[in-house]
PDB file of N, CA and C in Angstrom:
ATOM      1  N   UNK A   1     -10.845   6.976   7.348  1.00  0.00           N
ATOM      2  CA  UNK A   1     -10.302   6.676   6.047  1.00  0.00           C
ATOM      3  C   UNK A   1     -11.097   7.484   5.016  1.00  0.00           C
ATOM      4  N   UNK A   2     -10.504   8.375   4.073  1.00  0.00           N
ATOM      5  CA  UNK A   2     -10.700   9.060   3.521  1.00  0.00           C
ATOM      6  C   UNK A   2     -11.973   8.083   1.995  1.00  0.00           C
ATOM      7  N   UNK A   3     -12.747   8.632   1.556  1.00  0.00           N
ATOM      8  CA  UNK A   3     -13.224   8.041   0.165  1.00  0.00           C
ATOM      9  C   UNK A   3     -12.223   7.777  -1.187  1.00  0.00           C
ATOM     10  N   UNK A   4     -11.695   8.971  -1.248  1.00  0.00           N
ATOM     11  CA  UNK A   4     -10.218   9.183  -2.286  1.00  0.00           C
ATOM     12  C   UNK A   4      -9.509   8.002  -2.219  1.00  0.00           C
ATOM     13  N   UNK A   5      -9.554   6.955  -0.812  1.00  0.00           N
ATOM     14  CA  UNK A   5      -8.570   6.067  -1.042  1.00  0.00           C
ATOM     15  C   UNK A   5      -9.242   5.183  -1.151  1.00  0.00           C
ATOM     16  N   UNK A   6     -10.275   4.283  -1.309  1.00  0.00           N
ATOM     17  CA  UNK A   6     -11.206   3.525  -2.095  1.00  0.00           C
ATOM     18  C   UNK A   6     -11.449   3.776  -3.636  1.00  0.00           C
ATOM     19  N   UNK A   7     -12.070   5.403  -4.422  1.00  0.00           N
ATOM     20  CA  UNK A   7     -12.416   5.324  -5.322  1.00  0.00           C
ATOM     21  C   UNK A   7     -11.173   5.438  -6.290  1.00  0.00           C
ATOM     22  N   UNK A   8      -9.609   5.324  -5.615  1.00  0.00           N
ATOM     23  CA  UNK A   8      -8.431   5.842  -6.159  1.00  0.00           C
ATOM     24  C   UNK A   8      -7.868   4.370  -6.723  1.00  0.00           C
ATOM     25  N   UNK A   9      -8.028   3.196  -5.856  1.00  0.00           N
ATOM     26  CA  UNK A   9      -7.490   2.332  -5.563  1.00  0.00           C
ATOM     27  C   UNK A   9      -8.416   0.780  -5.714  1.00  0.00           C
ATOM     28  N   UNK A  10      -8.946   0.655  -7.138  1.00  0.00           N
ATOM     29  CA  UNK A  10     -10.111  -0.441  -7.437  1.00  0.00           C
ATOM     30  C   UNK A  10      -9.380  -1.846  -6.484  1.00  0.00           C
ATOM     31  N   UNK A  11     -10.393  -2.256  -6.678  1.00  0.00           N
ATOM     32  CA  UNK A  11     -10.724  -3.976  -6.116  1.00  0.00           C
ATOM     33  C   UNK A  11      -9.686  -4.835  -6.438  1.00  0.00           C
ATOM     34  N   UNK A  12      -9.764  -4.537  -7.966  1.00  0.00           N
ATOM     35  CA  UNK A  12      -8.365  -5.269  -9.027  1.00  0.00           C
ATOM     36  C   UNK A  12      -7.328  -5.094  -8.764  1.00  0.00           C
ATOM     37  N   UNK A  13      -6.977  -3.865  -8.256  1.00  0.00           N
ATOM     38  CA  UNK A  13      -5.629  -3.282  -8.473  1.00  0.00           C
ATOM     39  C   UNK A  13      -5.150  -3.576  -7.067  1.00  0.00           C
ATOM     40  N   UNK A  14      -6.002  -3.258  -5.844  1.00  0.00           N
ATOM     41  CA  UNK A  14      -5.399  -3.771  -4.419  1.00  0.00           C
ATOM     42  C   UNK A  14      -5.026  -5.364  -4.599  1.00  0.00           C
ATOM     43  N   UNK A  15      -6.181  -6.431  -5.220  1.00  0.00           N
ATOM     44  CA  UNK A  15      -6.029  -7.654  -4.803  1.00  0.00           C
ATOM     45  C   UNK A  15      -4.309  -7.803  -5.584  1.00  0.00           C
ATOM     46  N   UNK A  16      -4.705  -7.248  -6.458  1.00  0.00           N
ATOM     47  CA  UNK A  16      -3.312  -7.464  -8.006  1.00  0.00           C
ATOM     48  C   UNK A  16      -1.932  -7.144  -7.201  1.00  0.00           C
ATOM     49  N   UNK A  17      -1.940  -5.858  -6.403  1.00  0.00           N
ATOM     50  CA  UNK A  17      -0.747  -5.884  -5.444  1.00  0.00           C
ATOM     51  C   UNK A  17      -0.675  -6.998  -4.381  1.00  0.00           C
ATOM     52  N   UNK A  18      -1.075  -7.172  -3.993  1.00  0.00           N
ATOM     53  CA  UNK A  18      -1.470  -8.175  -2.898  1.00  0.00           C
ATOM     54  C   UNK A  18      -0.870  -9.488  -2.928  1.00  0.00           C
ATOM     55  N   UNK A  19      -1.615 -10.286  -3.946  1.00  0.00           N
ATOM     56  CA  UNK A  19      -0.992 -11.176  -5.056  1.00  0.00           C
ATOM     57  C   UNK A  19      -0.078 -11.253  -5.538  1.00  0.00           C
ATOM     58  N   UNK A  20       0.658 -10.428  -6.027  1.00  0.00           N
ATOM     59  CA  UNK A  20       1.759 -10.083  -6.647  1.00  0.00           C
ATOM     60  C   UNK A  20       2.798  -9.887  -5.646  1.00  0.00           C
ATOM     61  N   UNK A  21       2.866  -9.597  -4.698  1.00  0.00           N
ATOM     62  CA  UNK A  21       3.751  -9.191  -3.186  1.00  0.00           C
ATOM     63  C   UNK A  21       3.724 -10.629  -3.190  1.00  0.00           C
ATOM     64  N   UNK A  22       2.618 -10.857  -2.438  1.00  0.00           N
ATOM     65  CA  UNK A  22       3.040 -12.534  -2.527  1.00  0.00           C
ATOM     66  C   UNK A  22       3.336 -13.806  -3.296  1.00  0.00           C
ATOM     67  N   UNK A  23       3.185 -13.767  -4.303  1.00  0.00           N
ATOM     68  CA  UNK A  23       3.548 -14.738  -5.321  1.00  0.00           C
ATOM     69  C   UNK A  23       5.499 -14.061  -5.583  1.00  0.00           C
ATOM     70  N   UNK A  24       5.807 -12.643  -5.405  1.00  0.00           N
ATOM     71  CA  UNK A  24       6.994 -12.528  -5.164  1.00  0.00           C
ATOM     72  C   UNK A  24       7.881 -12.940  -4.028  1.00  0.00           C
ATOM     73  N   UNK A  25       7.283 -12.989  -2.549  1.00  0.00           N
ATOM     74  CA  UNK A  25       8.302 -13.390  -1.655  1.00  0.00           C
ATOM     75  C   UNK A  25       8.010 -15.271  -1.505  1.00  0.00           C
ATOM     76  N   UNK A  26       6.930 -15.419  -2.005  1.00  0.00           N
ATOM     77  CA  UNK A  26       7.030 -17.460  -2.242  1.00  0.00           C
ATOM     78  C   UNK A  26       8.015 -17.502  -3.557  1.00  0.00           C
ATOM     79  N   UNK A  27       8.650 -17.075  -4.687  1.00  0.00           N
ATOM     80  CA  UNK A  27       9.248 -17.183  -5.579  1.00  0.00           C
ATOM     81  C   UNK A  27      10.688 -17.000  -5.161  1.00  0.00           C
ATOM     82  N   UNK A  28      11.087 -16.354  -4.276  1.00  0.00           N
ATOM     83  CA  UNK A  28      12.172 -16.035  -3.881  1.00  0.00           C
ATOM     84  C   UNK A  28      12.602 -16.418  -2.824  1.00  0.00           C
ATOM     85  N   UNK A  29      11.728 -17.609  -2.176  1.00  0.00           N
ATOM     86  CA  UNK A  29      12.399 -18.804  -1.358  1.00  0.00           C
ATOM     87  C   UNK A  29      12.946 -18.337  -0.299  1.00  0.00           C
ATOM     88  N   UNK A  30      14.429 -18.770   0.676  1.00  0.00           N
ATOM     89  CA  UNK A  30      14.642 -18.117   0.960  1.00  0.00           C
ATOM     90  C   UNK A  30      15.315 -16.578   1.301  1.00  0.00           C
ATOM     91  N   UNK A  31      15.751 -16.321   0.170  1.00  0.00           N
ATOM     92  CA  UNK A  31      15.951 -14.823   0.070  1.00  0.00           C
ATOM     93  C   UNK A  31      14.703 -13.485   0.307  1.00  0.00           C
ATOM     94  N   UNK A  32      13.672 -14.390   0.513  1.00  0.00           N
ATOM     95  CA  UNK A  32      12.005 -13.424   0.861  1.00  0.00           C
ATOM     96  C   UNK A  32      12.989 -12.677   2.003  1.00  0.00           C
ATOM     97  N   UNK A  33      13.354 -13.899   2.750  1.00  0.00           N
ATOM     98  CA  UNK A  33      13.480 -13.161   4.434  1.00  0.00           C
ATOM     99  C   UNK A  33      14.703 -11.903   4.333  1.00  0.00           C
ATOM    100  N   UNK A  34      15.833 -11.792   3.230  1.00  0.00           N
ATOM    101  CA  UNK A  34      16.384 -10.552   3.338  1.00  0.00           C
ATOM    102  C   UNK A  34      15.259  -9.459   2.993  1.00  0.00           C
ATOM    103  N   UNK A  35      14.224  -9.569   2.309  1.00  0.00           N
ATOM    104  CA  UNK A  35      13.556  -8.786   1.573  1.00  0.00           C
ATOM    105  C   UNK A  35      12.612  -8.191   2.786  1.00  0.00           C
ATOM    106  N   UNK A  36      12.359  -9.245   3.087  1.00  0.00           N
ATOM    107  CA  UNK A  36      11.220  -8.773   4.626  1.00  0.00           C
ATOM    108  C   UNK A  36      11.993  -7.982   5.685  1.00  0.00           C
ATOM    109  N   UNK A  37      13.515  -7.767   5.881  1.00  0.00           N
ATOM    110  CA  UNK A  37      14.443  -7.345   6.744  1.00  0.00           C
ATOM    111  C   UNK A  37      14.347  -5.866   6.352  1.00  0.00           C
ATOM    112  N   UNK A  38      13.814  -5.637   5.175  1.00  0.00           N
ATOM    113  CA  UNK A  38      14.447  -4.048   4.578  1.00  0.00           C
ATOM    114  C   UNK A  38      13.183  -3.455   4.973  1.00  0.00           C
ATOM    115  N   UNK A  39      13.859  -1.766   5.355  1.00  0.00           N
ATOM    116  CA  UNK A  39      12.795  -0.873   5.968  1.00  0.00           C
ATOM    117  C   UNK A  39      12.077  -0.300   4.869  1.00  0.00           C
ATOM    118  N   UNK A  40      11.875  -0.598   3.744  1.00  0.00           N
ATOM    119  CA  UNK A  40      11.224  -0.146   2.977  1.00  0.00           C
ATOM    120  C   UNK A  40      10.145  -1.280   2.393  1.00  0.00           C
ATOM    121  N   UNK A  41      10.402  -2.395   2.550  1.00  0.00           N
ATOM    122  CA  UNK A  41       9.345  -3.448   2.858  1.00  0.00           C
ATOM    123  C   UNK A  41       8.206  -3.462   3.393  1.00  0.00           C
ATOM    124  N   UNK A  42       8.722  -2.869   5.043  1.00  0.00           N
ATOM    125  CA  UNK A  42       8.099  -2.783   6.201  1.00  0.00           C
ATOM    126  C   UNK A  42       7.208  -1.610   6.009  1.00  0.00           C
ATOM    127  N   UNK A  43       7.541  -0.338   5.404  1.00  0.00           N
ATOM    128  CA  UNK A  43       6.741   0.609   5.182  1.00  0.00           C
ATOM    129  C   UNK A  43       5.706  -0.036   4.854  1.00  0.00           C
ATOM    130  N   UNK A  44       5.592  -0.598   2.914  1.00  0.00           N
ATOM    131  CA  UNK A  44       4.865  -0.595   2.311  1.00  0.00           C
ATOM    132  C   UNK A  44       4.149  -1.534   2.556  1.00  0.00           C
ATOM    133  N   UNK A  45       4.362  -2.897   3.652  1.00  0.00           N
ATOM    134  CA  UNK A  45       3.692  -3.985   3.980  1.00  0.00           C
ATOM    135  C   UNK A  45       2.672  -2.796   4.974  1.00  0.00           C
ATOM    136  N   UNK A  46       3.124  -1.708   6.077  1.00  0.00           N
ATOM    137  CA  UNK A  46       2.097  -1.506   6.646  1.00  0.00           C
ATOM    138  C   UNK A  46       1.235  -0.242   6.067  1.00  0.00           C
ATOM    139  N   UNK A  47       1.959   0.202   4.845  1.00  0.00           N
ATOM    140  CA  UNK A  47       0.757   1.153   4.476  1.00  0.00           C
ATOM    141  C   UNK A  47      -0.299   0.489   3.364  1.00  0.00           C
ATOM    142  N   UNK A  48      -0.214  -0.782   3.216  1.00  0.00           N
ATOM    143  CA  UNK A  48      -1.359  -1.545   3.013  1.00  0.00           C
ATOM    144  C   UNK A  48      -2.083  -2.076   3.635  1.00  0.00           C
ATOM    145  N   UNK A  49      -2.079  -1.974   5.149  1.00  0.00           N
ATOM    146  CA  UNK A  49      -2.758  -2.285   5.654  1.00  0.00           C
ATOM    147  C   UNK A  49      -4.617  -1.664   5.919  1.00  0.00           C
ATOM    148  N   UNK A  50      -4.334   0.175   5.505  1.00  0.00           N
ATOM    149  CA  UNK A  50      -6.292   0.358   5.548  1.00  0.00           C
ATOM    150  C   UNK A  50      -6.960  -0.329   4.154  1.00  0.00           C
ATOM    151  N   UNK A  51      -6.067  -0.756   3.257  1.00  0.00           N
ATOM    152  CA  UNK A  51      -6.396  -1.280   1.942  1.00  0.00           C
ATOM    153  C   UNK A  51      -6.953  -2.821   1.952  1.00  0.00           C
ATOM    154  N   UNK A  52      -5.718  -3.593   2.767  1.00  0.00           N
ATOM    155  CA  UNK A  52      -6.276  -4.871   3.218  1.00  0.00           C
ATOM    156  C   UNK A  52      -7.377  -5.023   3.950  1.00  0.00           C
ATOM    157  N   UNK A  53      -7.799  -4.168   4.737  1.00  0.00           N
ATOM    158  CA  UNK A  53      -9.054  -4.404   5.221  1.00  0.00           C
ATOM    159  C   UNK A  53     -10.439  -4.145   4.507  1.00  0.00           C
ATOM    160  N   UNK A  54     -10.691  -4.619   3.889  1.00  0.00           N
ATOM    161  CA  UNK A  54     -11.731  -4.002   3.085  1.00  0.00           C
ATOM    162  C   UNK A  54     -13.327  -4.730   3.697  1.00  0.00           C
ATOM    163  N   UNK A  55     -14.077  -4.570   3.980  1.00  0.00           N
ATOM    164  CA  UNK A  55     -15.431  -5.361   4.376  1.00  0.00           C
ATOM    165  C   UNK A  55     -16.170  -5.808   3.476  1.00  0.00           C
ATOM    166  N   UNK A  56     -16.170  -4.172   2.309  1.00  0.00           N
ATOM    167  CA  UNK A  56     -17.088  -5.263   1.405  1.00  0.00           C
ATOM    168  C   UNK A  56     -16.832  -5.477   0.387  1.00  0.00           C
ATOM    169  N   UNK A  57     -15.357  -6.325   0.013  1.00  0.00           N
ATOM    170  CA  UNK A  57     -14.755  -7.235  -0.880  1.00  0.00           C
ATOM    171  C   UNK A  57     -14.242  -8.723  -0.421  1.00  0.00           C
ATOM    172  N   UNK A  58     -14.808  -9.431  -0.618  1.00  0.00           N
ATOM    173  CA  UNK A  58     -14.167 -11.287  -0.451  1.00  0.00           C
ATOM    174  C   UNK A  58     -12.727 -11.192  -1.127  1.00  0.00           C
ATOM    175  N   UNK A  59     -12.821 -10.858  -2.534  1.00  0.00           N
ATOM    176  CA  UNK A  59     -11.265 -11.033  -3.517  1.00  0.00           C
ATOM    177  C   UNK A  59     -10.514 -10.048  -2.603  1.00  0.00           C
ATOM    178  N   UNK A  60     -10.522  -8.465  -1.879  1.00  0.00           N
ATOM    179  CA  UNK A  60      -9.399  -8.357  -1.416  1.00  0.00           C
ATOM    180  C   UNK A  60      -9.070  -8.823  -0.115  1.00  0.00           C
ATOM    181  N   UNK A  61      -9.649  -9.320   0.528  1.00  0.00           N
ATOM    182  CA  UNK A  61      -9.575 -10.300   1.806  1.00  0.00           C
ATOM    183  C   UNK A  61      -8.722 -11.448   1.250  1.00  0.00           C
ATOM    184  N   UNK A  62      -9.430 -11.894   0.152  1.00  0.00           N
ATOM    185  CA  UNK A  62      -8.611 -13.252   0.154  1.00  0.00           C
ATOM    186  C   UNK A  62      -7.274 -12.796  -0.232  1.00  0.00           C
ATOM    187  N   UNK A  63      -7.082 -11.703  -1.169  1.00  0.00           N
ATOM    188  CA  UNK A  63      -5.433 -11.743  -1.735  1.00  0.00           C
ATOM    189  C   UNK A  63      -4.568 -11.053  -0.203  1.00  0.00           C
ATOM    190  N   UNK A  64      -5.672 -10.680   0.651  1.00  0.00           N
ATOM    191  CA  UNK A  64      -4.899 -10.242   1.276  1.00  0.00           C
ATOM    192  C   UNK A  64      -4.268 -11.369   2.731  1.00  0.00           C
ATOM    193  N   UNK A  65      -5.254 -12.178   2.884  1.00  0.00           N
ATOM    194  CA  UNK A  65      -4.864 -13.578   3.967  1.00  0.00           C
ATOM    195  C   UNK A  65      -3.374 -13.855   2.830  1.00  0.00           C
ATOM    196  N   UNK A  66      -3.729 -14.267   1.637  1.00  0.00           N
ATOM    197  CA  UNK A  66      -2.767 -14.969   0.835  1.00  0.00           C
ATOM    198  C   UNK A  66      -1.081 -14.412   1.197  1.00  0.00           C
ATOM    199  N   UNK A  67      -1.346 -12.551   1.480  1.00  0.00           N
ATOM    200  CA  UNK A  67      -0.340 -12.264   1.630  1.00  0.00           C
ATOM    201  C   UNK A  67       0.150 -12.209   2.787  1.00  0.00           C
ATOM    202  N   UNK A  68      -0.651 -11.982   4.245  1.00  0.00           N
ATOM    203  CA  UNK A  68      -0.307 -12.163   5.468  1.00  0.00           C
ATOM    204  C   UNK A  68       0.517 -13.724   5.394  1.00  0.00           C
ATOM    205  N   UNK A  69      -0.838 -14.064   4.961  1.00  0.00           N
ATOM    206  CA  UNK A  69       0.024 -15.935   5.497  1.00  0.00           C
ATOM    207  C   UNK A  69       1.457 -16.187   4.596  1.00  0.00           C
ATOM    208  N   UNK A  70       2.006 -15.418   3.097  1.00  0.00           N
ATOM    209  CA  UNK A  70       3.330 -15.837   2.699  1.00  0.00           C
ATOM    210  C   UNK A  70       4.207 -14.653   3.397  1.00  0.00           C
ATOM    211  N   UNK A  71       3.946 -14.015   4.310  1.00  0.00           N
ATOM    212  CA  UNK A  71       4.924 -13.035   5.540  1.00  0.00           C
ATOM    213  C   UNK A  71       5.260 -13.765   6.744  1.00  0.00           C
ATOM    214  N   UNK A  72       4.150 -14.499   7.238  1.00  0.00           N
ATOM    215  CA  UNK A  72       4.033 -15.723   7.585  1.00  0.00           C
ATOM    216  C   UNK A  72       5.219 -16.167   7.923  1.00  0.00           C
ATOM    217  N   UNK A  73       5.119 -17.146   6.850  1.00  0.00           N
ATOM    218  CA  UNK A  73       5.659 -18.091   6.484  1.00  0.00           C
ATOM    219  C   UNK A  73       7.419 -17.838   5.966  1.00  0.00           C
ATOM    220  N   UNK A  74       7.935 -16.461   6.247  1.00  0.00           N
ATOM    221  CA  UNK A  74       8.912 -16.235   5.627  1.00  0.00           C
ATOM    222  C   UNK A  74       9.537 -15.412   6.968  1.00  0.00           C
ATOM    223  N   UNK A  75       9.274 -15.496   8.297  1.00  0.00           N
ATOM    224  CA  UNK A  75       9.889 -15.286   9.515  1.00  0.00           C
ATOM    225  C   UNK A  75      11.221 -14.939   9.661  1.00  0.00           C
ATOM    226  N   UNK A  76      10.375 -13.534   9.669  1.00  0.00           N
ATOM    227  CA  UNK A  76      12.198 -12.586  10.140  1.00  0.00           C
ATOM    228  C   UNK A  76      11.904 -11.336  11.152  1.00  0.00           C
ATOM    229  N   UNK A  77      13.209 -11.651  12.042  1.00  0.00           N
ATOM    230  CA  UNK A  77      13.142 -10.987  13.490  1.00  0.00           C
ATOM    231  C   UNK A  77      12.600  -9.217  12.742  1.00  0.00           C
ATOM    232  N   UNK A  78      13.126  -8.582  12.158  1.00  0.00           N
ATOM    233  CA  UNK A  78      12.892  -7.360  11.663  1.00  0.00           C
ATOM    234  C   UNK A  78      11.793  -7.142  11.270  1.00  0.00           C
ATOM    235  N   UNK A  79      11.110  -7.875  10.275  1.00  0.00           N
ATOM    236  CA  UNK A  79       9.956  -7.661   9.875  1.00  0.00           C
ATOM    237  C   UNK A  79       8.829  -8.104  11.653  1.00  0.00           C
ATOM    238  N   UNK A  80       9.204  -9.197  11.506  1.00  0.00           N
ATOM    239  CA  UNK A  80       8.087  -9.800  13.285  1.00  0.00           C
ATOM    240  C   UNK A  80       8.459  -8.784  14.280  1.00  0.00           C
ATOM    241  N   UNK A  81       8.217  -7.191  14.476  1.00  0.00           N
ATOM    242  CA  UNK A  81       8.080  -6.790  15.328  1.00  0.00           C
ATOM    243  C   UNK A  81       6.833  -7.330  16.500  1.00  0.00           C
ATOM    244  N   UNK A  82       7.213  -7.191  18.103  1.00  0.00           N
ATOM    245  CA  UNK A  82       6.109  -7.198  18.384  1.00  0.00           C
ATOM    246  C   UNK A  82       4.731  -6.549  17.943  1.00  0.00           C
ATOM    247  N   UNK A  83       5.027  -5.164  17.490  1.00  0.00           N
ATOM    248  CA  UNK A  83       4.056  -4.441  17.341  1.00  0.00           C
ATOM    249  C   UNK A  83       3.531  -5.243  15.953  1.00  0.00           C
ATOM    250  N   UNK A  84       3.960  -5.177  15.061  1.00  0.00           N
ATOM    251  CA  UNK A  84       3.532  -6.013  14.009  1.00  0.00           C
ATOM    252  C   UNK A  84       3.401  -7.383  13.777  1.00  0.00           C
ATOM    253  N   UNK A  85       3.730  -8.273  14.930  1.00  0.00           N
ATOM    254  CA  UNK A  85       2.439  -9.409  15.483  1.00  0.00           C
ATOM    255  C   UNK A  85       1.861  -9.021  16.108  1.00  0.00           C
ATOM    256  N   UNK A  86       1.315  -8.442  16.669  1.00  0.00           N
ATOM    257  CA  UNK A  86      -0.079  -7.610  17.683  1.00  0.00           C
ATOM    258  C   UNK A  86      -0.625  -7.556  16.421  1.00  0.00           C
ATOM    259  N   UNK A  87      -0.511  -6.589  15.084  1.00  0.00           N
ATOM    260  CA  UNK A  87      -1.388  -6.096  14.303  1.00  0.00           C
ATOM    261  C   UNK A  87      -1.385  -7.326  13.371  1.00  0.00           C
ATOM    262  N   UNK A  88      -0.578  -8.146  13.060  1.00  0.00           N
ATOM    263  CA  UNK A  88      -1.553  -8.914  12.105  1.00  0.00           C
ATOM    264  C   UNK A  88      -2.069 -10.451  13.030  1.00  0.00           C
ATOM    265  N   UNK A  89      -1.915 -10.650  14.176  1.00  0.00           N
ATOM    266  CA  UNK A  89      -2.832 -11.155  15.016  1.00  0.00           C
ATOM    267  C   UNK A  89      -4.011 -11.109  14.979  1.00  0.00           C
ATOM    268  N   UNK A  90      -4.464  -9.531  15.222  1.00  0.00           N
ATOM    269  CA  UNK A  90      -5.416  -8.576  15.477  1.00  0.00           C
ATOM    270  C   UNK A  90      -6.496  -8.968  13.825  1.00  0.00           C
ATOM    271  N   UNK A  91      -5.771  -8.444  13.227  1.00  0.00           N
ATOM    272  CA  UNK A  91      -6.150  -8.586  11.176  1.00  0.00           C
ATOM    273  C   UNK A  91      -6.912  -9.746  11.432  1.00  0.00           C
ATOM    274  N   UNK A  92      -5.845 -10.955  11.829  1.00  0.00           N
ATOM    275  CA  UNK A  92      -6.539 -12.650  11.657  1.00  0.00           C
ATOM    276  C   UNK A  92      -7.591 -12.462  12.673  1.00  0.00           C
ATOM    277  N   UNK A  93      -7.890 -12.229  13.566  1.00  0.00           N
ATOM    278  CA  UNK A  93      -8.967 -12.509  14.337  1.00  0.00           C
ATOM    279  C   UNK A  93     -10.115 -11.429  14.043  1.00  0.00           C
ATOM    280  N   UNK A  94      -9.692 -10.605  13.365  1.00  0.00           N
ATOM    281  CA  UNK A  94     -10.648  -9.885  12.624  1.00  0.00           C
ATOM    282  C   UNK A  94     -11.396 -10.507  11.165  1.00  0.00           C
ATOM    283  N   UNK A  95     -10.211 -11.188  10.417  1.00  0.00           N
ATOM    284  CA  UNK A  95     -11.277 -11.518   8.864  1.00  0.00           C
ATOM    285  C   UNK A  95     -11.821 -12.899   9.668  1.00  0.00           C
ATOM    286  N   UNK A  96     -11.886 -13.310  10.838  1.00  0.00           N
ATOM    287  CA  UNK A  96     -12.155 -14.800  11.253  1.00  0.00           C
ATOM    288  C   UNK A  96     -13.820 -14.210  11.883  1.00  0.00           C
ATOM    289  N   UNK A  97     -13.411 -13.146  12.238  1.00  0.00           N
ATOM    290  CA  UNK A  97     -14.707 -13.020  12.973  1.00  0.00           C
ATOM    291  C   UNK A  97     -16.034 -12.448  11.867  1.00  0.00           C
ATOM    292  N   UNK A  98     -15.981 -12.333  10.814  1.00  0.00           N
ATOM    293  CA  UNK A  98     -16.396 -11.982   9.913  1.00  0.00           C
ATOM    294  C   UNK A  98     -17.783 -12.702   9.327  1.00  0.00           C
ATOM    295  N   UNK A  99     -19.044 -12.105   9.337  1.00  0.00           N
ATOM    296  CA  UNK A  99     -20.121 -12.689   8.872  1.00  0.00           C
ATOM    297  C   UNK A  99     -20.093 -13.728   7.928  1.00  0.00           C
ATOM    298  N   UNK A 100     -19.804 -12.695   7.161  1.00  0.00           N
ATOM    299  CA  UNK A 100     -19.313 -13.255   5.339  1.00  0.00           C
ATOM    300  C   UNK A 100     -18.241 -14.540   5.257  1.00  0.00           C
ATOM    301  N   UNK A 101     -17.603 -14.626   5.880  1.00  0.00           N
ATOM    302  CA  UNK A 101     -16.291 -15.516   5.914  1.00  0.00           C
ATOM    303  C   UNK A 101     -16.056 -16.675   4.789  1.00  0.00           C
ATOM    304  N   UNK A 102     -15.207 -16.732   4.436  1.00  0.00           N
ATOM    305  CA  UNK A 102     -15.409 -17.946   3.333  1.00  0.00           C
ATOM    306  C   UNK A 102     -14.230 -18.895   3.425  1.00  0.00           C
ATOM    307  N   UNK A 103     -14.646 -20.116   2.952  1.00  0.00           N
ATOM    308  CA  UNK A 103     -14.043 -20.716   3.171  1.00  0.00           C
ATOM    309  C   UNK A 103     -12.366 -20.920   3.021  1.00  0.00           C
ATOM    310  N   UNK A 104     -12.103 -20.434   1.487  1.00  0.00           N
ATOM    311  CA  UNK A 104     -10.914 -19.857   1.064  1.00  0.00           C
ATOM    312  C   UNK A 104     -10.170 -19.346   2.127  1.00  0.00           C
ATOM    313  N   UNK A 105     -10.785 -18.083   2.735  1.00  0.00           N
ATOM    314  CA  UNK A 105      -9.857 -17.296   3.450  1.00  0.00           C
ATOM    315  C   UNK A 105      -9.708 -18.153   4.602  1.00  0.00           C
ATOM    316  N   UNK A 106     -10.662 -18.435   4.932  1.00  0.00           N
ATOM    317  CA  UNK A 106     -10.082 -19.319   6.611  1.00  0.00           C
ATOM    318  C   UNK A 106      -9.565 -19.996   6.356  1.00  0.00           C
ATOM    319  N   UNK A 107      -8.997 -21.249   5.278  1.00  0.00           N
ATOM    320  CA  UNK A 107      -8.200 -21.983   5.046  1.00  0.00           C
ATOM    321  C   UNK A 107      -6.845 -20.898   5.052  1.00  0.00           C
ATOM    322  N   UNK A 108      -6.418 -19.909   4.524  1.00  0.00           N
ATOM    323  CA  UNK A 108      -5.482 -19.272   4.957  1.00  0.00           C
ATOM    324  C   UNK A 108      -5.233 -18.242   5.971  1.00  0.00           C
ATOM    325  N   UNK A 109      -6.356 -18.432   6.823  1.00  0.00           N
ATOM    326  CA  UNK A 109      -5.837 -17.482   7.789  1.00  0.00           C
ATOM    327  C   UNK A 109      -5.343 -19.066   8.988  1.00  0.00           C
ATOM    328  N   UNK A 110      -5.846 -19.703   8.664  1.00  0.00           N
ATOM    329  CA  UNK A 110      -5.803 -21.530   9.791  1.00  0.00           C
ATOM    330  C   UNK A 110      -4.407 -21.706  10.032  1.00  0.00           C
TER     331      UNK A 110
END
């Protein structure tokens, strides 16, 4: 992972997408799940993914459980590829295994 995409892309501004993704597909009930169906969703859910991982930020961990868990929670065959439960499986047992861990996030990764 390049530096350019850390010093490009502040703390604020990842969690702020993050947050915002999700406070949009919990607002939109069930119509999230047409939203999660579209291939342009799916892009941008996985090209946030080297962003969501961050180690040494708590706030983008947490906005980012916040947003795994409302994808979650909004279950659609298109979006739930296998391959993309393998990887956010993988994610959860990754921020779980985590020194730092806080309580926040494990309440939403649980």
């Amino acid at each position: 992972m390049s530096e350019s995409l850390w010093s490009d892309n502040s703390e604020r501004t990842i969690s702020g997408i993050c947050y915002g993704i999700a406070s949009m597909l919990q607002s939109m009930g069930e119509s999230a799940m047409d939203m999660l169906a579209t291939e342009d969703f799916c892009l941008l859910f996985d090209s946030l993914e080297p962003l969501m991982k961050c180690n040494g930020s708590a706030t983008i961990r947490l906005s980012a459980a916040c947003l795994i868990g409302q994808c979650l929670c909004s279950y659609d065959p298109t979006f739930s590829t296998a391959e993309r439960s393998s990887q956010l499986t993988a994610w959860c047992c990754w921020q779980l295994r985590d020194k730092l861990l806080s309580e926040d996030v494990a309440l939403l990764l649980s």
